[in-house]
C-alpha atoms as a PDB file:
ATOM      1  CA  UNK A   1      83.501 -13.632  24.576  1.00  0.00           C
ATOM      2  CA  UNK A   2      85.476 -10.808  25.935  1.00  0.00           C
ATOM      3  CA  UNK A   3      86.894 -11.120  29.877  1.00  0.00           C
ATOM      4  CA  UNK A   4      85.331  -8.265  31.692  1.00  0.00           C
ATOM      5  CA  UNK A   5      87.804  -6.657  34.114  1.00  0.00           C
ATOM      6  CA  UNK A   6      86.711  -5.642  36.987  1.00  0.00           C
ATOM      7  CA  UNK A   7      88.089  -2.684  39.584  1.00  0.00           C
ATOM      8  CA  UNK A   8      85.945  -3.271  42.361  1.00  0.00           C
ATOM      9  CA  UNK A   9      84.101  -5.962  44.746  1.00  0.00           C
ATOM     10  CA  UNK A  10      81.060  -3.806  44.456  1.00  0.00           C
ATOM     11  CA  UNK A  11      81.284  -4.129  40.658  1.00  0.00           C
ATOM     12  CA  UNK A  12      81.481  -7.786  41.069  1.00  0.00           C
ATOM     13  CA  UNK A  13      78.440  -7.930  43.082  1.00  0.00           C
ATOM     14  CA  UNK A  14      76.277  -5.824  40.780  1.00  0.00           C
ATOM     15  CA  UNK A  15      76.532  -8.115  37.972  1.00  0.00           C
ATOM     16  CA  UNK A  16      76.574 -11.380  40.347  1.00  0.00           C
ATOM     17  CA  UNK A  17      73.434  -9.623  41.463  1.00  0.00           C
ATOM     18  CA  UNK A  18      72.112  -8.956  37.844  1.00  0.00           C
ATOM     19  CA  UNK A  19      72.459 -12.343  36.876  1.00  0.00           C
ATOM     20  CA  UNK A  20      70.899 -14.316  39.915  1.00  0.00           C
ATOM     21  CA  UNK A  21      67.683 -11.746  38.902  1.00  0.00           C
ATOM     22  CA  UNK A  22      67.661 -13.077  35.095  1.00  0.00           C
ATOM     23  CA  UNK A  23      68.425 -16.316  36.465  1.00  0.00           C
ATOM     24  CA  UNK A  24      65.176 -16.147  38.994  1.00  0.00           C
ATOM     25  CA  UNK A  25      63.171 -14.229  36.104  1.00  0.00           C
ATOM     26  CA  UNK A  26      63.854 -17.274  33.428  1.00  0.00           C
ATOM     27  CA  UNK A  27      63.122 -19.705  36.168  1.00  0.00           C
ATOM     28  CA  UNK A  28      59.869 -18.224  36.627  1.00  0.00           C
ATOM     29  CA  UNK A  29      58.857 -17.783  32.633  1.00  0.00           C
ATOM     30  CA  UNK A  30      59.711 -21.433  32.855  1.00  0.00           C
ATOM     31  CA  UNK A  31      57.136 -22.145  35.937  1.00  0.00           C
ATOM     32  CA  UNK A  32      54.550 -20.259  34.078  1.00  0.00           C
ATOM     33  CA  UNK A  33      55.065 -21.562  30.295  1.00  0.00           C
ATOM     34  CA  UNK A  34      54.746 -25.062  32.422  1.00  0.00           C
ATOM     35  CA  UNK A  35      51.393 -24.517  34.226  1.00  0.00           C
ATOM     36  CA  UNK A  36      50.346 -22.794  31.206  1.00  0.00           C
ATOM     37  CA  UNK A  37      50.880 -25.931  28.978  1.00  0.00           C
ATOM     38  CA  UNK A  38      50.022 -28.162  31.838  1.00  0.00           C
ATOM     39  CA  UNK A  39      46.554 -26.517  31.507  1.00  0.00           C
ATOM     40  CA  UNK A  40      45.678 -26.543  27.731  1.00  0.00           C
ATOM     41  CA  UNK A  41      46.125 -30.360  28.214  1.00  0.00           C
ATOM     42  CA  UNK A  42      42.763 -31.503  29.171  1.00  0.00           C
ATOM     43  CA  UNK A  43      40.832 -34.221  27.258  1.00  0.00           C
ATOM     44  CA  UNK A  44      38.489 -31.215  25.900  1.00  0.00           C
ATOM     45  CA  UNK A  45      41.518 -29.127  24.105  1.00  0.00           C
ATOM     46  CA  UNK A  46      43.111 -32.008  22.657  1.00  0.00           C
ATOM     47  CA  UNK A  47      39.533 -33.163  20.809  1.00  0.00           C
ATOM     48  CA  UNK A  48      39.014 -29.392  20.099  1.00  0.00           C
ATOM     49  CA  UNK A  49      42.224 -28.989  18.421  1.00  0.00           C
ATOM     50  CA  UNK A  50      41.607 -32.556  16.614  1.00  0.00           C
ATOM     51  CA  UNK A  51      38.849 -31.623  15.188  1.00  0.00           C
ATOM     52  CA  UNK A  52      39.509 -28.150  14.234  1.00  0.00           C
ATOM     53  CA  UNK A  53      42.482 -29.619  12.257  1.00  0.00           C
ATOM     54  CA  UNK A  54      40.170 -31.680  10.108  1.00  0.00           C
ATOM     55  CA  UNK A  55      37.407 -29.569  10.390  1.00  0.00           C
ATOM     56  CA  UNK A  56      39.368 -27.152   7.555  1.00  0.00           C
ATOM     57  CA  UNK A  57      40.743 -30.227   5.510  1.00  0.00           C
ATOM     58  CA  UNK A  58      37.109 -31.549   4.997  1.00  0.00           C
ATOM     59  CA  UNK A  59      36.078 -28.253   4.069  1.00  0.00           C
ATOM     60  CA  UNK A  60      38.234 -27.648   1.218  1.00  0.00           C
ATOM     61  CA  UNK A  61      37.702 -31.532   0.556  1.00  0.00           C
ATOM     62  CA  UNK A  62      34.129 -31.129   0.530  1.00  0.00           C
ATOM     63  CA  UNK A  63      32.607 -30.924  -3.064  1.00  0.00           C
ATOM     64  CA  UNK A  64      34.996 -33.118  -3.976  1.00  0.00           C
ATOM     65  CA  UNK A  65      33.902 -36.114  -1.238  1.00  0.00           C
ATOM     66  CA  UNK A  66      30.253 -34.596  -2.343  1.00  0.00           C
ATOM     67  CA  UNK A  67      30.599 -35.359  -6.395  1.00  0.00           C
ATOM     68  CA  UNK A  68      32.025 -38.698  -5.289  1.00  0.00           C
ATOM     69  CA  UNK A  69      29.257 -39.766  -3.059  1.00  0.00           C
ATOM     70  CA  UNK A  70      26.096 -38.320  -4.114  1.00  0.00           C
ATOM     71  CA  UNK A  71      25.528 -40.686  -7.619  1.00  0.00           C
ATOM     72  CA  UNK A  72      25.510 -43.428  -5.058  1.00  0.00           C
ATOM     73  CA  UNK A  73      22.950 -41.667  -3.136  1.00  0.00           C
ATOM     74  CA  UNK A  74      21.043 -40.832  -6.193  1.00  0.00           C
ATOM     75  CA  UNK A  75      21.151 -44.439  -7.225  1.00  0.00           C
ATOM     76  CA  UNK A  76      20.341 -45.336  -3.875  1.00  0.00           C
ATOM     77  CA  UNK A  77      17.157 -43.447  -3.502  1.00  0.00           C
ATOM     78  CA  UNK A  78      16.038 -44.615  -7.368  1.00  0.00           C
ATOM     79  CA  UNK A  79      16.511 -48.121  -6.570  1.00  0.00           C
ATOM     80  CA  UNK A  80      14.385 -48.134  -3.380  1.00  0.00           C
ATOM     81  CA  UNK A  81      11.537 -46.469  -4.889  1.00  0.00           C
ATOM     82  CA  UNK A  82      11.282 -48.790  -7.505  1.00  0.00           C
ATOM     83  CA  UNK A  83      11.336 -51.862  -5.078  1.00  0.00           C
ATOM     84  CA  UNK A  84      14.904 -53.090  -5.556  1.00  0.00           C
END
């Protein structure tokens, strides 16, 4: 990085100024992206995003879970009507 010269106080004091105002501005993105994650943690969100994680992995798992389950059903049901 590059030394910036400076010919003046008042030059000083504009960029002094300049960088206490991104200083303040980054402290308060900070503040906010703080409360903002403070509030998507509540009991509710955290089961909402749980479940819409596995709510897409059981639906591409479905037929698959479905052919594995439903000749034990079948059998199931056959087996009870005849009295087994």
């Amino acid at each position: 990085m590059e030394k910036k010269k400076y010919s003046s106080y008042a030059e000083i004091d504009r960029d002094l100024e300049i960088l206490k105002l991104e200083k303040d501005i980054n402290y308060q993105k900070l503040v906010l992206s703080f409360q903002r994650t403070k509030e998507s943690i509540t009991p509710q969100n955290i089961v909402n995003g749980f479940v819409s994680s596995y709510t897409g992995y059981i639906k591409k798992s479905f037929p698959e879970i479905l052919q594995s389950v439903l000749p034990f059903v079948i059998n199931w049901f056959i087996n009870k009507k005849r009295g087994n």
